[in-house]
PDB file of N, CA and C in Angstrom:
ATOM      1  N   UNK A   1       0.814  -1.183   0.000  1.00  0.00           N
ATOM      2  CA  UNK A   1       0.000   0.000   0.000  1.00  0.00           C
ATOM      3  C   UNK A   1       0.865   1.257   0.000  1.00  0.00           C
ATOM      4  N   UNK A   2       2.142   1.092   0.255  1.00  0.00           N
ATOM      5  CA  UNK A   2       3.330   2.310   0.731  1.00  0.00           C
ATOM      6  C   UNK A   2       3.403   2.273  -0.430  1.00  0.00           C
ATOM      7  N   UNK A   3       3.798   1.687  -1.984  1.00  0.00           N
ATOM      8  CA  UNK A   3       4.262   2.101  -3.160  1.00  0.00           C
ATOM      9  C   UNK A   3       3.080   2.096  -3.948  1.00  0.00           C
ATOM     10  N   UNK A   4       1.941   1.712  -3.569  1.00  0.00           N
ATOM     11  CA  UNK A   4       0.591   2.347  -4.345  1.00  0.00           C
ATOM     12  C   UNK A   4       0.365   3.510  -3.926  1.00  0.00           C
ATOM     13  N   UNK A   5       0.513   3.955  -2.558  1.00  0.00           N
ATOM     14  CA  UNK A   5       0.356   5.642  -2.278  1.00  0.00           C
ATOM     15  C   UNK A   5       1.149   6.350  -2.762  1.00  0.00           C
ATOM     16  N   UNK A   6       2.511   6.043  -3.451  1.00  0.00           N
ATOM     17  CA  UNK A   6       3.542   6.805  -3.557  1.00  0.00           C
ATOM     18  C   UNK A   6       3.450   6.920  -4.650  1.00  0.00           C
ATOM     19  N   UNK A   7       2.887   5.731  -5.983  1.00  0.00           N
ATOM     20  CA  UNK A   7       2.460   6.060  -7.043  1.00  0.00           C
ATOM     21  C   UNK A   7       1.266   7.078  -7.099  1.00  0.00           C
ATOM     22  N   UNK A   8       0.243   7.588  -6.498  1.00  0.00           N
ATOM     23  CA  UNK A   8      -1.037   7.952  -6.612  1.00  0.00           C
ATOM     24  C   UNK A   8      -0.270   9.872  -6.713  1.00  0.00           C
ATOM     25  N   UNK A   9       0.581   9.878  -5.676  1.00  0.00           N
ATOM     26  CA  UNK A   9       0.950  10.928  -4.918  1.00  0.00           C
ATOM     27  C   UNK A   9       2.133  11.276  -6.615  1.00  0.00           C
ATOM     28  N   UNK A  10       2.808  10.579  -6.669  1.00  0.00           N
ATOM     29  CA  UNK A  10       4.075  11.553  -7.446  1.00  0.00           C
ATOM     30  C   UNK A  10       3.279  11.051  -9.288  1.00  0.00           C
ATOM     31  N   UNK A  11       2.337  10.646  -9.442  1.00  0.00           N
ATOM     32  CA  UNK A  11       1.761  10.451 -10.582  1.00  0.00           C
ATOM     33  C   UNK A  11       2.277   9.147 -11.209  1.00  0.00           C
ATOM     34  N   UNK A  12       1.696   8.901 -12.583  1.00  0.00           N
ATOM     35  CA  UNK A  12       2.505   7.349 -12.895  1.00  0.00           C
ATOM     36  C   UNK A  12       3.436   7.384 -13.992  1.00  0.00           C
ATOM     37  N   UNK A  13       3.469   8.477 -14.573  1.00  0.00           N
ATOM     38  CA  UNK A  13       4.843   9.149 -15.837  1.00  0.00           C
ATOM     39  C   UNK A  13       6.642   8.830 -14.889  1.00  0.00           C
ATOM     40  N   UNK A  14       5.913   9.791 -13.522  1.00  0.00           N
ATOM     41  CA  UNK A  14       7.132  10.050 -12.813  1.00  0.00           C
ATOM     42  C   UNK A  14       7.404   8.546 -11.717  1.00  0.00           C
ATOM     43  N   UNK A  15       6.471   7.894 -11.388  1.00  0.00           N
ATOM     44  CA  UNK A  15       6.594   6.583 -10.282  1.00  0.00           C
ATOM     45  C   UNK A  15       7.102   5.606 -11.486  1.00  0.00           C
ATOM     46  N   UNK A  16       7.214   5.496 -12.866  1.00  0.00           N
ATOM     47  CA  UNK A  16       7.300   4.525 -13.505  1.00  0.00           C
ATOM     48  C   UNK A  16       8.946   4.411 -14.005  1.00  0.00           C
ATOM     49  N   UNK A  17       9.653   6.129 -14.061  1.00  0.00           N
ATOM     50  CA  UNK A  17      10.777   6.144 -13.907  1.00  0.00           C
ATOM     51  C   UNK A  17      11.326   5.609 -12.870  1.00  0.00           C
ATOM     52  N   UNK A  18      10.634   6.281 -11.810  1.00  0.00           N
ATOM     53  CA  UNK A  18      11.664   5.807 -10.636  1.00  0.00           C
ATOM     54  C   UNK A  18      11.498   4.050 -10.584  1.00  0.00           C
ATOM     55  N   UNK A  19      10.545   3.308 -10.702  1.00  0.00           N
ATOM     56  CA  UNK A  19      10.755   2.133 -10.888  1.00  0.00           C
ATOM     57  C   UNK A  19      11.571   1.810 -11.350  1.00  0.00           C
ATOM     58  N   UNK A  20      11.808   2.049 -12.909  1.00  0.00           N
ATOM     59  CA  UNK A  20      12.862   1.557 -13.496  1.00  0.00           C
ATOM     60  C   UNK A  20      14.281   1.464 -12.899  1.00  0.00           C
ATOM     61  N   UNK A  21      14.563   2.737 -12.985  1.00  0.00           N
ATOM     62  CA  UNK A  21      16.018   3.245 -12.456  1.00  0.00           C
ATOM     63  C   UNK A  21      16.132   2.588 -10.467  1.00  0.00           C
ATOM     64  N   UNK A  22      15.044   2.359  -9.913  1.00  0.00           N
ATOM     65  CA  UNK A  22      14.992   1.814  -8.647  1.00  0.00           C
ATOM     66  C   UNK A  22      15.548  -0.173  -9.047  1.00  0.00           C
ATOM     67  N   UNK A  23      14.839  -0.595  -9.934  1.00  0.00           N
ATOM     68  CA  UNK A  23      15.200  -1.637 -10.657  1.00  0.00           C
ATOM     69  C   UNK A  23      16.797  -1.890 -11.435  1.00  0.00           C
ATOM     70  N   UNK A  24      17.050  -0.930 -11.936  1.00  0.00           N
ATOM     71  CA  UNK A  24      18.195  -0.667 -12.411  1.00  0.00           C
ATOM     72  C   UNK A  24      19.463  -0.485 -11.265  1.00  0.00           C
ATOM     73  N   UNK A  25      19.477  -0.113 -10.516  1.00  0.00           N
ATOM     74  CA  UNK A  25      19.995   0.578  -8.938  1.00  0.00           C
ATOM     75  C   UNK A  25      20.231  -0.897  -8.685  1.00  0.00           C
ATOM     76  N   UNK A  26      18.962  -1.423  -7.669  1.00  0.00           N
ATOM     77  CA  UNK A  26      19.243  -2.826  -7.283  1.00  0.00           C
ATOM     78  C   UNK A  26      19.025  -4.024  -7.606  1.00  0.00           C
ATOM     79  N   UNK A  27      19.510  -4.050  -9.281  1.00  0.00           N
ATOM     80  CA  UNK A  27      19.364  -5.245 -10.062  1.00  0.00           C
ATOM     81  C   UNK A  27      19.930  -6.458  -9.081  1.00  0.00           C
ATOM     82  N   UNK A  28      19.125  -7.536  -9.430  1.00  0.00           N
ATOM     83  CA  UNK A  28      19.776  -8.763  -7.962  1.00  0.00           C
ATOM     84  C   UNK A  28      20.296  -8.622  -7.184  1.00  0.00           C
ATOM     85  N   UNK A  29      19.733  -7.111  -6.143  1.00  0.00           N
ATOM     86  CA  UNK A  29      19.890  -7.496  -4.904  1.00  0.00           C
ATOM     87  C   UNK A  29      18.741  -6.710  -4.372  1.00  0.00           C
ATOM     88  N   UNK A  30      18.690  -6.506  -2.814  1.00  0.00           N
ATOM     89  CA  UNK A  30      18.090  -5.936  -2.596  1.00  0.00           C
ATOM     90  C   UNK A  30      17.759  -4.331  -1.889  1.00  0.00           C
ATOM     91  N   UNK A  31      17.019  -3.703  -1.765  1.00  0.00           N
ATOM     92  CA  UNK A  31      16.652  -2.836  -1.222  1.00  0.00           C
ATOM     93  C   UNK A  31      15.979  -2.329   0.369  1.00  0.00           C
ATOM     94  N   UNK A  32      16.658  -1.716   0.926  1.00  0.00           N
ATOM     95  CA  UNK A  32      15.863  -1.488   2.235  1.00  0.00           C
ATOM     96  C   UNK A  32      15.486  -0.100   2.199  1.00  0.00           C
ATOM     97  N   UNK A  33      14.682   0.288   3.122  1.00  0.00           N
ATOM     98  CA  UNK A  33      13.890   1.170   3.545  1.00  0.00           C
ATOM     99  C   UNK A  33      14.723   2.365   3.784  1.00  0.00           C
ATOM    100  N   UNK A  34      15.538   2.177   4.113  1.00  0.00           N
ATOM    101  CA  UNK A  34      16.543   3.455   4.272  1.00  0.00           C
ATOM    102  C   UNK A  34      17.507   3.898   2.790  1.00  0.00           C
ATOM    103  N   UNK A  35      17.319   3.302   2.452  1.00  0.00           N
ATOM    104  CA  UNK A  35      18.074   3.405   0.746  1.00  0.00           C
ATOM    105  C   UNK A  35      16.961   3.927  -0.142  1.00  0.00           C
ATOM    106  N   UNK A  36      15.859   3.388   0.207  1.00  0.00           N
ATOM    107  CA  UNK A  36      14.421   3.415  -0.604  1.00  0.00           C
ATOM    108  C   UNK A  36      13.680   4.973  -0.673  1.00  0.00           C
ATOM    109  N   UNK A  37      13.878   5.335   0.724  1.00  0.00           N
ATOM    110  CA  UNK A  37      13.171   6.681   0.961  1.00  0.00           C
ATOM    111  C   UNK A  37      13.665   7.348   0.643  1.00  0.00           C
ATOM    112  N   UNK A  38      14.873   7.486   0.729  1.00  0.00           N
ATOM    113  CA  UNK A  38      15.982   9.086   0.355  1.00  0.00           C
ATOM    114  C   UNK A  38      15.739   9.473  -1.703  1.00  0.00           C
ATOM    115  N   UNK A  39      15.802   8.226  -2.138  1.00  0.00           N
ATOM    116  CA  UNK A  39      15.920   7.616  -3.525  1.00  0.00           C
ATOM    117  C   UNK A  39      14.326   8.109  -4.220  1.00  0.00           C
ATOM    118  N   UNK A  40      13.315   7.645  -3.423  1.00  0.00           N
ATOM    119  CA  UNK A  40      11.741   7.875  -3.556  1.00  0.00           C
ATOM    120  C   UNK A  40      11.537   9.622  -3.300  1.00  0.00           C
ATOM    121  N   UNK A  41      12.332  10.295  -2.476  1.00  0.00           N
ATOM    122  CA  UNK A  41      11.452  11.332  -2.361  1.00  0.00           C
ATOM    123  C   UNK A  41      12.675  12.625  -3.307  1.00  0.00           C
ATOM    124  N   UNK A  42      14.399  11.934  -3.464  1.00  0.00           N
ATOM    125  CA  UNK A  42      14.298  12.511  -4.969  1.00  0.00           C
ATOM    126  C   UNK A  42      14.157  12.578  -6.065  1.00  0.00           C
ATOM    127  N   UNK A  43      13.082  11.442  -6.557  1.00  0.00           N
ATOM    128  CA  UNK A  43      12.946  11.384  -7.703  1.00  0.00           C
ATOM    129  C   UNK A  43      11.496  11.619  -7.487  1.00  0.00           C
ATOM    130  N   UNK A  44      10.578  12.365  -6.525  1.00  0.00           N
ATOM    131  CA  UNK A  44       9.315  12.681  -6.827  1.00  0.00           C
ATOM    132  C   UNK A  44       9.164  13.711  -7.417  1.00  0.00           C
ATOM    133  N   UNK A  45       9.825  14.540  -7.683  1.00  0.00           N
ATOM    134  CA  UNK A  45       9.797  16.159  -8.172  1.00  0.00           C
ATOM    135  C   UNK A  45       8.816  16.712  -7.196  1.00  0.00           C
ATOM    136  N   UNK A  46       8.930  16.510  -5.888  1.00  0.00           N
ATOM    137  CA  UNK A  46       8.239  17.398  -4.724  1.00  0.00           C
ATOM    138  C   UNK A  46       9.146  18.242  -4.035  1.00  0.00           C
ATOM    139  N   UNK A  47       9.043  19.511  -3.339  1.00  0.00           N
ATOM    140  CA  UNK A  47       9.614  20.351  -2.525  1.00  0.00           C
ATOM    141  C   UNK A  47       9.412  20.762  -1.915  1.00  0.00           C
ATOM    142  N   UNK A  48      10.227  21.422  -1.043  1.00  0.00           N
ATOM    143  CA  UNK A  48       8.691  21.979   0.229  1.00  0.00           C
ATOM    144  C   UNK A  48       8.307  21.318   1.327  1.00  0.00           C
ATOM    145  N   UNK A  49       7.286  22.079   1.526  1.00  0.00           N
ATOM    146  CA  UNK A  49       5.900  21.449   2.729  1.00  0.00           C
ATOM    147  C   UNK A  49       5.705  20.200   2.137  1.00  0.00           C
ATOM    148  N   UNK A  50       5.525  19.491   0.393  1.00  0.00           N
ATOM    149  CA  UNK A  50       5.036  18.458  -0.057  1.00  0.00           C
ATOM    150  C   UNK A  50       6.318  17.513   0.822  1.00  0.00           C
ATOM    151  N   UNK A  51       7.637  17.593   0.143  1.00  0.00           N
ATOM    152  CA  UNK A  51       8.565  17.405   0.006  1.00  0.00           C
ATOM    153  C   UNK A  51       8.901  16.281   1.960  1.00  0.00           C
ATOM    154  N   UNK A  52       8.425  17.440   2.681  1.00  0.00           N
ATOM    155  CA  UNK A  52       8.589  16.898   3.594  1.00  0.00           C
ATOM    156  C   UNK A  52       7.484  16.012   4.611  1.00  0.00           C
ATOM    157  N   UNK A  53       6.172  16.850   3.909  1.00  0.00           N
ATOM    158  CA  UNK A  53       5.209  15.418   3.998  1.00  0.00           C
ATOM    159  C   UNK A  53       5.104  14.183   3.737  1.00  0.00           C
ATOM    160  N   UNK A  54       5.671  14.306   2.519  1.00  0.00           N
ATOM    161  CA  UNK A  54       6.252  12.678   1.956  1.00  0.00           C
ATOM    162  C   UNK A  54       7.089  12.071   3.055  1.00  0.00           C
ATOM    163  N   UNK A  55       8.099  13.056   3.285  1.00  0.00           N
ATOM    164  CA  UNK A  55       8.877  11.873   4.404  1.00  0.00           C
ATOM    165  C   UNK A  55       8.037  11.489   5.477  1.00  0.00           C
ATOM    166  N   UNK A  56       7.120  12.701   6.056  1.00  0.00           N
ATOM    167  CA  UNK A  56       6.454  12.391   7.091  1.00  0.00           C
ATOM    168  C   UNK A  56       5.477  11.118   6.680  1.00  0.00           C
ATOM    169  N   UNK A  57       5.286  10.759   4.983  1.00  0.00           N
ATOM    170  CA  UNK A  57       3.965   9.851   5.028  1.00  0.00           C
ATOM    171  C   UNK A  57       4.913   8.475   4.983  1.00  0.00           C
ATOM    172  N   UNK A  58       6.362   8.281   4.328  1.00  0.00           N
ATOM    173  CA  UNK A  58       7.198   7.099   5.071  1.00  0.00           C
ATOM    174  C   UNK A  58       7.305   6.771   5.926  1.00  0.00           C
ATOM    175  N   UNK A  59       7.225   7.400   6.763  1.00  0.00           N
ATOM    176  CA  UNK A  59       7.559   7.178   8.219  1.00  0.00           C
ATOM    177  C   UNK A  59       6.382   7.223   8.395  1.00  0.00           C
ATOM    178  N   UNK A  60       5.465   7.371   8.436  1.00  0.00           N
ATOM    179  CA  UNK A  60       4.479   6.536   9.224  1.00  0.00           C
ATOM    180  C   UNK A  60       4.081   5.419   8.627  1.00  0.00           C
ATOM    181  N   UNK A  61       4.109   5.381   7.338  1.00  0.00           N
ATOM    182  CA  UNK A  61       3.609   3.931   6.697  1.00  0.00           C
ATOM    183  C   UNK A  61       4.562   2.739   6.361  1.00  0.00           C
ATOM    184  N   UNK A  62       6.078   3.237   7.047  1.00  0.00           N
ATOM    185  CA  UNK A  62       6.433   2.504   6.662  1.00  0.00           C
ATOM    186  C   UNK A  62       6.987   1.743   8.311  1.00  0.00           C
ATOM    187  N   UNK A  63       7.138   2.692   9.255  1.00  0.00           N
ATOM    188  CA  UNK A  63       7.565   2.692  10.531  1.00  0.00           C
ATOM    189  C   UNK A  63       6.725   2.943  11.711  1.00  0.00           C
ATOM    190  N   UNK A  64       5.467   3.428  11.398  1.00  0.00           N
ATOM    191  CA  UNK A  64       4.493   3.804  12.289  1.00  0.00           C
ATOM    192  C   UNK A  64       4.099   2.314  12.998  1.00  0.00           C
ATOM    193  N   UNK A  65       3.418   2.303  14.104  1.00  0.00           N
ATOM    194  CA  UNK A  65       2.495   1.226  14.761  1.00  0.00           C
ATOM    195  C   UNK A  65       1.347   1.854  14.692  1.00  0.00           C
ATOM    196  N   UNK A  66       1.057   3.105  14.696  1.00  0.00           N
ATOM    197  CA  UNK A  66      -0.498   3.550  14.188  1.00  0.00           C
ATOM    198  C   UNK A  66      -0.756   3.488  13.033  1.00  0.00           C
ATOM    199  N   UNK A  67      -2.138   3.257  13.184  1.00  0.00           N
ATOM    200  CA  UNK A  67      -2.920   3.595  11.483  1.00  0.00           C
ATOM    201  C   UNK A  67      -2.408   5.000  11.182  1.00  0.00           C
ATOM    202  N   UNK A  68      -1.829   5.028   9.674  1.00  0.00           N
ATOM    203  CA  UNK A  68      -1.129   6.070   9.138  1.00  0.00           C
ATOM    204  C   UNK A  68      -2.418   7.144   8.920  1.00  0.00           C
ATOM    205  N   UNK A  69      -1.638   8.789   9.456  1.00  0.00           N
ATOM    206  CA  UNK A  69      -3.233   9.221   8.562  1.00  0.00           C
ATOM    207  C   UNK A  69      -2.861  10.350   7.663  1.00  0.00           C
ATOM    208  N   UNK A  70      -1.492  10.477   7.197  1.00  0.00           N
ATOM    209  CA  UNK A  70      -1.026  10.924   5.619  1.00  0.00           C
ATOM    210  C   UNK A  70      -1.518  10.118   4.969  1.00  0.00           C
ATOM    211  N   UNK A  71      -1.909  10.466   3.831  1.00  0.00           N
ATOM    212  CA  UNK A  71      -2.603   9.547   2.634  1.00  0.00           C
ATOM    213  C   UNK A  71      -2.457  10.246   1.487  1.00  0.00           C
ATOM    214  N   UNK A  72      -2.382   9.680   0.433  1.00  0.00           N
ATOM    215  CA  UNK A  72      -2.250  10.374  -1.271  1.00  0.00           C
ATOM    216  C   UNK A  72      -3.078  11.645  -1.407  1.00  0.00           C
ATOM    217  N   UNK A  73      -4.020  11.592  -1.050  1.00  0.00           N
ATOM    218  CA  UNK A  73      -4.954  12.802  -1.179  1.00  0.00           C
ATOM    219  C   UNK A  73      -4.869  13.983  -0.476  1.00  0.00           C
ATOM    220  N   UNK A  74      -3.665  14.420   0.462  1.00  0.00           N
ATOM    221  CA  UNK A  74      -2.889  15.138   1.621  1.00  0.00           C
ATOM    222  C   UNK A  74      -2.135  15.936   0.472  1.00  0.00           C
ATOM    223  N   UNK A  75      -2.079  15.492  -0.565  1.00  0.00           N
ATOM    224  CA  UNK A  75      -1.102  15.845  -1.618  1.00  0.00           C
ATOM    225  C   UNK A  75      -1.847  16.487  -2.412  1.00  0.00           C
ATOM    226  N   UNK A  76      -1.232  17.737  -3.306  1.00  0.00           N
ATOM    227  CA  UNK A  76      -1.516  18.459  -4.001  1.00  0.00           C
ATOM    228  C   UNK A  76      -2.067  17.765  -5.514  1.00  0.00           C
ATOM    229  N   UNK A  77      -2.740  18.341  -6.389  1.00  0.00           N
ATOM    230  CA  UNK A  77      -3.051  17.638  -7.413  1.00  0.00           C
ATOM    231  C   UNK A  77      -2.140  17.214  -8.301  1.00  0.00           C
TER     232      UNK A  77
END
């Protein structure tokens, strides 16, 4: 649900690059969460208040024990 929100949020032109090149990055191997986020929120073309909501919506969805309540729609059009 963390990389379906993150697609919804940075659109699917721009989430489909970063796939790739995220794919490309860690061809047979893998990826963690701390490599993932830094990587995800510069290739969203967000800045700002967005910029740092995003981190705030990783960290909760990705590290939270509460129900997260950043969500895609927190985000600008």
């Amino acid at each position: 649900m963390t990389i379906q929100g993150y697609r919804e949020i940075v659109g699917e032109d721009r989430f489909f690059g970063f796939a790739r090149e995220l794919l490309h990055r860690y061809a047979h191997g893998n990826v963690s969460a701390s490599d993932f986020i830094p990587f995800a929120e510069e290739e969203s073309g967000l800045a700002g208040d967005e910029l740092a909501l995003l981190d705030d919506y990783f960290q909760q969805w990705l590290y939270g024990i509460e129900r997260p309540t950043i969500v895609p729609e927190d985000f600008g059009p």
